[in-house]
C-alpha atoms as a PDB file:
ATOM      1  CA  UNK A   1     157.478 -40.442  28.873  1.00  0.00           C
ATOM      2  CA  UNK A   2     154.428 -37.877  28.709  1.00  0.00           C
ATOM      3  CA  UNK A   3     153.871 -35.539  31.259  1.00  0.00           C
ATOM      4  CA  UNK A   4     151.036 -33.029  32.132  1.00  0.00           C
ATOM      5  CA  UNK A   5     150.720 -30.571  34.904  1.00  0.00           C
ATOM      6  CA  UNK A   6     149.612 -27.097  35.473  1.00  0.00           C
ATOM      7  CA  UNK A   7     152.527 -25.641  33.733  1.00  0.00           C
ATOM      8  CA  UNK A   8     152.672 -27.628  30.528  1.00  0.00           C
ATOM      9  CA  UNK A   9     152.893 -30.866  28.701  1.00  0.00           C
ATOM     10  CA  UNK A  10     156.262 -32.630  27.826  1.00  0.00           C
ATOM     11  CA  UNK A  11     157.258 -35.805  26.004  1.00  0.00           C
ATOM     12  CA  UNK A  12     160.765 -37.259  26.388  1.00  0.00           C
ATOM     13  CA  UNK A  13     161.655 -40.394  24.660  1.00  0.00           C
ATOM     14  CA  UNK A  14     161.659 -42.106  21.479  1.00  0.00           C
ATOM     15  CA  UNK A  15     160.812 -40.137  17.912  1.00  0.00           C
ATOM     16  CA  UNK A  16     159.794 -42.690  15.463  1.00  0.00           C
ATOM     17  CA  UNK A  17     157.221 -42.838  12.608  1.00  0.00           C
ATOM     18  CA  UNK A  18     155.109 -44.813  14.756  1.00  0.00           C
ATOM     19  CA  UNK A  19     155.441 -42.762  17.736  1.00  0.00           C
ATOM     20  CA  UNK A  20     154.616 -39.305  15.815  1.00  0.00           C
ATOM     21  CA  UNK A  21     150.850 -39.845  15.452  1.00  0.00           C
ATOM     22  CA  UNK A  22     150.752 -40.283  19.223  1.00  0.00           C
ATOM     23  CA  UNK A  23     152.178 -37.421  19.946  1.00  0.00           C
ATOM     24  CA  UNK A  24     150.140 -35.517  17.737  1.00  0.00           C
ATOM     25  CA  UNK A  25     147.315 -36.447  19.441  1.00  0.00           C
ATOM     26  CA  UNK A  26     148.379 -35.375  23.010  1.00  0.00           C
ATOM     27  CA  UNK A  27     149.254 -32.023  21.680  1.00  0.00           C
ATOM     28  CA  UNK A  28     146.489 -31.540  20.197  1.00  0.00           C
ATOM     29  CA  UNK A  29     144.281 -32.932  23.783  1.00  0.00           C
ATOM     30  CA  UNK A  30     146.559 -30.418  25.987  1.00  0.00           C
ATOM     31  CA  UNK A  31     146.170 -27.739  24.026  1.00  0.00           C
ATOM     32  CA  UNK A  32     142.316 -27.876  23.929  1.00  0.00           C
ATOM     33  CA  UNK A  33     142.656 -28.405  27.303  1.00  0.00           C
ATOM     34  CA  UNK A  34     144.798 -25.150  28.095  1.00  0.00           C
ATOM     35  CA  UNK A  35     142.539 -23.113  25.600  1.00  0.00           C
ATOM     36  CA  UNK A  36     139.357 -24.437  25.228  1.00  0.00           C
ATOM     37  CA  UNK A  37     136.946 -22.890  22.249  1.00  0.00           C
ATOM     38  CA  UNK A  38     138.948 -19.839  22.079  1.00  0.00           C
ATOM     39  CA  UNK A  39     142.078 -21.973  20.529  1.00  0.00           C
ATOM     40  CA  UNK A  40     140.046 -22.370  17.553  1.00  0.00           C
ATOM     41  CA  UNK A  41     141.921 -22.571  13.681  1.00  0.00           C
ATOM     42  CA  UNK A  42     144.724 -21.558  15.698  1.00  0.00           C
ATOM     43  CA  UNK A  43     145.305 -25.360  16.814  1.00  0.00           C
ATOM     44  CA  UNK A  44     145.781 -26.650  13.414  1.00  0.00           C
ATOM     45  CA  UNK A  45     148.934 -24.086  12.665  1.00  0.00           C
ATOM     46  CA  UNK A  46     150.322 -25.393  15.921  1.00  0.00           C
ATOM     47  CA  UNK A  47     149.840 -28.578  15.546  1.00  0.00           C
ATOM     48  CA  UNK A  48     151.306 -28.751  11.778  1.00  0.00           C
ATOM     49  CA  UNK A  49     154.270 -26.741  13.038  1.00  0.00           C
ATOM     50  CA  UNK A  50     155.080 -28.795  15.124  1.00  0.00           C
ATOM     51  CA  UNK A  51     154.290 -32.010  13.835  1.00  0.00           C
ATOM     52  CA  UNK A  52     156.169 -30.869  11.390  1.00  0.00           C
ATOM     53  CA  UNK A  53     159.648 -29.878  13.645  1.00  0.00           C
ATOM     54  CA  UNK A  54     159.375 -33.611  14.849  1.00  0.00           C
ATOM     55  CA  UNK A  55     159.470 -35.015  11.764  1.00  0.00           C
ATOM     56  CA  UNK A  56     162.363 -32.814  11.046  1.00  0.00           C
ATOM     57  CA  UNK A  57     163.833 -34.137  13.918  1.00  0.00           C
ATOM     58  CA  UNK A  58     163.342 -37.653  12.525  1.00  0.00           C
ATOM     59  CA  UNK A  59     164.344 -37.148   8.799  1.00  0.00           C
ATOM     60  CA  UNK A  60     167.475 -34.674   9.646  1.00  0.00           C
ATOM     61  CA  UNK A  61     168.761 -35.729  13.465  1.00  0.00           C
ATOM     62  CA  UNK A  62     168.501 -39.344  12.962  1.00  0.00           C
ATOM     63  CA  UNK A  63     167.834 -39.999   9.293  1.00  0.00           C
ATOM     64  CA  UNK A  64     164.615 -41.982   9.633  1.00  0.00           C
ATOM     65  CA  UNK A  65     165.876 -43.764  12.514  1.00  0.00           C
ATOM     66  CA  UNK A  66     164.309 -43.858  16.367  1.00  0.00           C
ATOM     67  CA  UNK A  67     166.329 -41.361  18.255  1.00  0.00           C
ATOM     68  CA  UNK A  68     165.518 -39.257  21.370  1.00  0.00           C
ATOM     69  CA  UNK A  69     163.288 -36.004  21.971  1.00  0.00           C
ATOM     70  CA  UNK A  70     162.380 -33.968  24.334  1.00  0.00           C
ATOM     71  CA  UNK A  71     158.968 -31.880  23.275  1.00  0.00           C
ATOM     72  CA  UNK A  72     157.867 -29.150  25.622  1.00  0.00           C
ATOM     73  CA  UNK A  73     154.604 -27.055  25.562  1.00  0.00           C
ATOM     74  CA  UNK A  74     153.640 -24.396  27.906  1.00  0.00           C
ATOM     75  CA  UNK A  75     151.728 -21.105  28.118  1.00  0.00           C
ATOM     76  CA  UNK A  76     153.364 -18.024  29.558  1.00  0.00           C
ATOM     77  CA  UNK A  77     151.758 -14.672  29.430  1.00  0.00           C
ATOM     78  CA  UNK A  78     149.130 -15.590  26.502  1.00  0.00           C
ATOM     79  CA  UNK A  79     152.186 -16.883  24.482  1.00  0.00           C
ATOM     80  CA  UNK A  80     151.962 -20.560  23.553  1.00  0.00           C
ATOM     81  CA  UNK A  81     155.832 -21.494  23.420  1.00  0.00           C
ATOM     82  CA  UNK A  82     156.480 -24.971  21.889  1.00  0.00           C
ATOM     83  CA  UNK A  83     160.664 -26.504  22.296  1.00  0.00           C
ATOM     84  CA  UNK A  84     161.544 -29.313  19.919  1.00  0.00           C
ATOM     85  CA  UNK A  85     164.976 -31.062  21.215  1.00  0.00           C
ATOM     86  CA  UNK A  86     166.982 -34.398  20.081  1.00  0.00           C
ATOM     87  CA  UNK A  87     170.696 -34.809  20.663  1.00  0.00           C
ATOM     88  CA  UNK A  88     171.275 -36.084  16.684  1.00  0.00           C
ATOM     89  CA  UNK A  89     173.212 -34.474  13.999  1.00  0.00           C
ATOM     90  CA  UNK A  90     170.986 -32.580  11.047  1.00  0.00           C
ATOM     91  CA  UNK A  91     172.585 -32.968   8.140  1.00  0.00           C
ATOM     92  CA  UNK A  92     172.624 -29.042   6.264  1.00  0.00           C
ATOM     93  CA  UNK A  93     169.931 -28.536   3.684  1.00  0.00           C
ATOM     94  CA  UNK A  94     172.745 -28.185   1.138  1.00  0.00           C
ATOM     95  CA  UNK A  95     173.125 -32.049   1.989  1.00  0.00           C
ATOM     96  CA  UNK A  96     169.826 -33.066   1.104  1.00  0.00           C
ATOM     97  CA  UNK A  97     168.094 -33.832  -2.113  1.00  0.00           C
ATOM     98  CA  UNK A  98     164.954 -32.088  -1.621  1.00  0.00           C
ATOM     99  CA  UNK A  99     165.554 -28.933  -0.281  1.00  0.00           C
ATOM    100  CA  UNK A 100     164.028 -28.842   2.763  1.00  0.00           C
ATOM    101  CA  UNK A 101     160.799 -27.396   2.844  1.00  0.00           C
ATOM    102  CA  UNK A 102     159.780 -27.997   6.219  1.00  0.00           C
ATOM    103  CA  UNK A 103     161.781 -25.549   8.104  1.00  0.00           C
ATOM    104  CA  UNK A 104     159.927 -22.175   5.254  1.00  0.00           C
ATOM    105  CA  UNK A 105     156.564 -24.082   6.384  1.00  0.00           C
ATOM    106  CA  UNK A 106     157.474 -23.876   9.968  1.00  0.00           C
ATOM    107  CA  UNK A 107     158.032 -20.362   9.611  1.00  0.00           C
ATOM    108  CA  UNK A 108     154.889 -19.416   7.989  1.00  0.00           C
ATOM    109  CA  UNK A 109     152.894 -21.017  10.484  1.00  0.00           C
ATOM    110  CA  UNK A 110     154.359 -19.245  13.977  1.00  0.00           C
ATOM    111  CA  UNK A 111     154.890 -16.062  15.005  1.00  0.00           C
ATOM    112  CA  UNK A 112     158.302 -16.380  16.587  1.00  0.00           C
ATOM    113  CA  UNK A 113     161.136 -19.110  15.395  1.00  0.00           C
ATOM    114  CA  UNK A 114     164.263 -19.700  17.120  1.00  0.00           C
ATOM    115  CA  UNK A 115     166.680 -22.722  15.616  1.00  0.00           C
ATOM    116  CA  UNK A 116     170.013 -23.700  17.387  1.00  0.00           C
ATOM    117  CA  UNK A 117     172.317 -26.378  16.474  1.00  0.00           C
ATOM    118  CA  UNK A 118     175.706 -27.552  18.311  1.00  0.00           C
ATOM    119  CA  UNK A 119     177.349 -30.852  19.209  1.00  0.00           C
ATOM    120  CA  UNK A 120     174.801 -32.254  20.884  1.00  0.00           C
ATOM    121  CA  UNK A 121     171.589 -31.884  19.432  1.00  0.00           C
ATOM    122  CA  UNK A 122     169.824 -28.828  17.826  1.00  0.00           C
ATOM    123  CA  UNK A 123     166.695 -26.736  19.599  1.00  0.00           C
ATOM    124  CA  UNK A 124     163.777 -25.344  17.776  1.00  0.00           C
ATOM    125  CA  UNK A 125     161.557 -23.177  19.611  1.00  0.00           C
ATOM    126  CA  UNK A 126     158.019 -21.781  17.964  1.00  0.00           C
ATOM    127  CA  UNK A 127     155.965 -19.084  19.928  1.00  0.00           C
ATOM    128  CA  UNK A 128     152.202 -18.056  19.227  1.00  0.00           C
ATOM    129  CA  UNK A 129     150.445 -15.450  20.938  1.00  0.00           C
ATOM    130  CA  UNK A 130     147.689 -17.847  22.559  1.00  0.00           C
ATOM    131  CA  UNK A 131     144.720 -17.237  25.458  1.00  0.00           C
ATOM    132  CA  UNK A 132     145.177 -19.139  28.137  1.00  0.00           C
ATOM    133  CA  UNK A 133     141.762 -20.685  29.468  1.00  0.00           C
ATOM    134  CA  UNK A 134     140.764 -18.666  32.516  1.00  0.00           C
ATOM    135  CA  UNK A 135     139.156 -20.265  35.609  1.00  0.00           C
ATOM    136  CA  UNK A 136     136.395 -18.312  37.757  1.00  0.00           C
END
């Protein structure tokens, strides 16, 4: 389910590869909407970061399988903060063939990163210092 409202936009439900596009979109339509013109190149790191944290979430939580997330966006204080959540269980990179990539292109995109992992699901949080569109 997608919501908007004055503090943010927020996705809960299913991650699948046929769901991602979709939700690429809406970030990408909130955040012009929060910004405007002044969100500029700055949209495309955002976006890419976090498009690619979902598919993370996809590939690692649930192994190419539909699974559940929970994708919050909000702007507090000119600092865009951006929460990736499931409830799977990411297998390490030490697991996986390729290495993981995803997580060093992540980081080179955002200005803060913050990854936890427990029982129930693992939390990736992403931070950009970000102007807020200001109404008259």
């Amino acid at each position: 389910m997608e919501e908007h409202g004055s503090d943010g936009w927020r996705y809960r439900g299913t991650v699948s590869p046929r769901t991602l596009p979709g939700l690429r979109r809406h970030l990408v339509s909130w955040l012009r909407r929060s910004a405007g013109d002044e969100v500029g190149r700055q949209a495309d790191d955002v976006v890419l970061a976090c498009w690619e944290a979902m598919a993370n979430v996809l590939d690692h939580a649930y192994r190419g399988r539909p699974g559940l997330i929970d994708v919050r966006a909000h702007i507090d204080d000119d600092v865009l903060i951006v929460t990736v959540a499931d409830q799977g269980r990411w297998t390490s990179v030490s697991e996986r063939a390729d290495g993981g990539r995803g997580l060093r292109l992540i980081q080179a995109l955002v200005d803060g990163l913050d990854l936890r992992s427990t029982d129930d699901g693992t939390v990736i949080t992403l931070t950009w210092p970000f102007p807020a569109r200001r109404s008259a």
